[in-house]
Protein backbone atom coordinates (compact mmCIF):
# COMPACT_ATOMS: atom_id res chain seq x y z
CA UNK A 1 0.00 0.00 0.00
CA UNK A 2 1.18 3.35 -1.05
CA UNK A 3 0.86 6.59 0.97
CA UNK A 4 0.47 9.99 -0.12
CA UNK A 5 3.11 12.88 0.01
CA UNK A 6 1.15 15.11 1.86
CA UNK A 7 1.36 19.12 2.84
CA UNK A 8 2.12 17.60 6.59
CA UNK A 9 5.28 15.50 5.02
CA UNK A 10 6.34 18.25 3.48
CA UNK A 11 5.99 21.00 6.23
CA UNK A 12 8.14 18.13 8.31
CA UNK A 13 11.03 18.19 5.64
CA UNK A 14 11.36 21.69 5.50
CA UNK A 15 10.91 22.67 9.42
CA UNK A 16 13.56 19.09 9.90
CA UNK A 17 16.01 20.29 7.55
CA UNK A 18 16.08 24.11 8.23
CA UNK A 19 16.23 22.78 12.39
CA UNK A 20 19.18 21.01 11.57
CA UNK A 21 21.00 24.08 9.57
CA UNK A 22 19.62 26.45 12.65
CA UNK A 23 21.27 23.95 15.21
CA UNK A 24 24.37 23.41 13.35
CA UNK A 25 25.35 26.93 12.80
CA UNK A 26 24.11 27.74 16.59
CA UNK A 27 26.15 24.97 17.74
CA UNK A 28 29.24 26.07 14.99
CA UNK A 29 29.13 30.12 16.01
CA UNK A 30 29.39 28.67 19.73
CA UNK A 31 32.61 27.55 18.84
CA UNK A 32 33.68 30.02 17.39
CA UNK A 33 33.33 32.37 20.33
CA UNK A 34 34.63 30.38 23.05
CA UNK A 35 37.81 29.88 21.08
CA UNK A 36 38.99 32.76 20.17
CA UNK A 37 40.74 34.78 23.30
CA UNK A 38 40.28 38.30 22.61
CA UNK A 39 40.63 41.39 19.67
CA UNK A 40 43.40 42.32 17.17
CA UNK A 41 43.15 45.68 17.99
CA UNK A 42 40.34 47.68 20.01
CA UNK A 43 39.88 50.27 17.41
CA UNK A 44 40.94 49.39 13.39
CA UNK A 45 40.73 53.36 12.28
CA UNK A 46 43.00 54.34 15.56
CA UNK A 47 45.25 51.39 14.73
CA UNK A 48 45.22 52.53 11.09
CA UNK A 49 46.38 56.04 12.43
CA UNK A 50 49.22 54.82 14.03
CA UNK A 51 50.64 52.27 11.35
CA UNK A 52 53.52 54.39 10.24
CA UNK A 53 54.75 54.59 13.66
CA UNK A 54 55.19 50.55 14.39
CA UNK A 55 56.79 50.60 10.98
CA UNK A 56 59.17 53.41 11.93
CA UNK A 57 59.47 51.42 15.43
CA UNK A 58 60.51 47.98 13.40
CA UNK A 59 63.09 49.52 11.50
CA UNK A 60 64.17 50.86 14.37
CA UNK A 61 64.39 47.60 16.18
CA UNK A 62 65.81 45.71 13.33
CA UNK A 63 69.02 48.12 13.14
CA UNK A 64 69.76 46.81 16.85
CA UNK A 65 70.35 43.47 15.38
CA UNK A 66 68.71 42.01 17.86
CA UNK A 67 67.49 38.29 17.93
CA UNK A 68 66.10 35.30 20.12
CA UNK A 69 66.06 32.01 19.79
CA UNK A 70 62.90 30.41 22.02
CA UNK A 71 62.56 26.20 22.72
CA UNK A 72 60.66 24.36 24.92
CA UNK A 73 62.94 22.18 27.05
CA UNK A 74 61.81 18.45 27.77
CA UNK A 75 60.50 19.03 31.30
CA UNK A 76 58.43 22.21 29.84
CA UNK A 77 60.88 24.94 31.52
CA UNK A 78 61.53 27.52 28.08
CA UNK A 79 65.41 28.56 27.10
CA UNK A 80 66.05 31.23 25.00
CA UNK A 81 69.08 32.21 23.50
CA UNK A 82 69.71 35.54 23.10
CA UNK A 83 71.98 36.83 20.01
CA UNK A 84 73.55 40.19 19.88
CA UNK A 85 71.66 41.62 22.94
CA UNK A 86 74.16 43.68 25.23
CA UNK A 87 75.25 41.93 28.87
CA UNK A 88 72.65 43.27 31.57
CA UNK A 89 69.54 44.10 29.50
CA UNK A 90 66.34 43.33 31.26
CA UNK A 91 64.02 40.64 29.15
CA UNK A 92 60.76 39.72 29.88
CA UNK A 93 58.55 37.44 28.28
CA UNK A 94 54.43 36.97 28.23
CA UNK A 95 52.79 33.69 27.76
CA UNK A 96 49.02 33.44 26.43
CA UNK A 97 47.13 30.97 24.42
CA UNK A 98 46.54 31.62 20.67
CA UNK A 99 43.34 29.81 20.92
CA UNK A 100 40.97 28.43 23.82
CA UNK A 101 40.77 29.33 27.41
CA UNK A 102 42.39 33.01 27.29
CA UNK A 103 44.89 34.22 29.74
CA UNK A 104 48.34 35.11 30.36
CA UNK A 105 51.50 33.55 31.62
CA UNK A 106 54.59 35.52 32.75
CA UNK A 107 57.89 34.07 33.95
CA UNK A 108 60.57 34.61 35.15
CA UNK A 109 63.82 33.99 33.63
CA UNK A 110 67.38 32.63 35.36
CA UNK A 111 71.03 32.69 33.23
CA UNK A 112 71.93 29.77 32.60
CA UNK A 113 75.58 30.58 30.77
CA UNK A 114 76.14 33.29 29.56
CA UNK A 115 74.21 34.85 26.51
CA UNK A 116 71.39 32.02 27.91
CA UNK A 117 68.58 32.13 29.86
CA UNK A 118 65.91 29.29 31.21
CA UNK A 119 62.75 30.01 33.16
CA UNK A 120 62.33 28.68 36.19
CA UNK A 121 59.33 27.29 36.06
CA UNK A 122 57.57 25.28 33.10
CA UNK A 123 54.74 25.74 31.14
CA UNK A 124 51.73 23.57 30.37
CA UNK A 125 51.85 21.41 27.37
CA UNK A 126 49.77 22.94 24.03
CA UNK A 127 50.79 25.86 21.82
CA UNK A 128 51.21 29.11 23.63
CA UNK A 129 52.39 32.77 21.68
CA UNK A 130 55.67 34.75 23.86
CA UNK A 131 55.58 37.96 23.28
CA UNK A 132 59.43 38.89 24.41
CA UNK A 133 60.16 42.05 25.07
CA UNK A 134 64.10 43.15 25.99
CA UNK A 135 65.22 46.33 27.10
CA UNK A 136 68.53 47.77 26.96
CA UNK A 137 69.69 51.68 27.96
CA UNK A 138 67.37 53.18 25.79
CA UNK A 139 66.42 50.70 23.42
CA UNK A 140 63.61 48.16 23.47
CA UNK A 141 63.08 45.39 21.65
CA UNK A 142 59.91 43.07 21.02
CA UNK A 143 59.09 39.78 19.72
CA UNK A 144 56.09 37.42 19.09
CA UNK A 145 57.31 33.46 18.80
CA UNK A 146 55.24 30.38 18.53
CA UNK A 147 56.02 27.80 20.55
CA UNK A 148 54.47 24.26 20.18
């Protein structure tokens, strides 16, 4: 015995299908928010305004000659290397989470030889962003690195 296609079937496969699309996006745009941590920048037309000045501030900080090397150490402790910086200069470095549960890390760093420094305490497991920052006299120098 046949039945009939009728107005009620097809109300169901249209308010079915559309309920799924409605959940999934719902469910997808959830995601979404929880993961990401914060903003780029507050305001994009004051950030816009002040673009030739980070550039000028690069250069800047590239004619120091400058440079880090970051790695994660087996037992999670971070070492970083540091490569032209002058004896004495203060660095700091930031830990957050690119992605996830936002917050912030900061530790604190010991010499271990010279031209070397390890923190002395580790960090959890997962990806993480340093923003290192070193300053010198007058001169300061920053740097994002990834760190896996």
């Amino acid at each position: 015995m046949k039945s009939e296609f009728t107005g009620r079937h097809m109300t169901a496969v249209l308010v079915g299908g559309f309920g799924i699309v409605i959940a999934v996006n719902l469910a997808m745009a959830t995601l979404a928010t929880r993961g990401f941590g914060g903003v780029v920048v507050e305001n994009s037309y004051v950030a816009s305004q002040k673009y030739n000045g980070w550039l000028d501030e690069a250069r800047k900080q590239q004619a120091l000659g400058w440079s880090v090397d970051v790695k994660r150490q087996s037992g999670g402790t971070i070492a970083m290397a540091l490569h032209g910086v002058p004896d004495g200069a203060d660095v700091t470095a930031q830990f957050r989470r690119p992605l996830g549960e936002p917050g912030t890390t900061e530790l604190a760093f010991a010499a271990a030889a010279p031209g070397r420094l390890v923190s002395t305490t580790p960090v959890a497991a997962g990806r993480w962003i340093a923003r290192i920052a070193i300053t010198a006299g007058g001169d300061r120098w920053t740097q994002e690195v990834h760190i896996e």
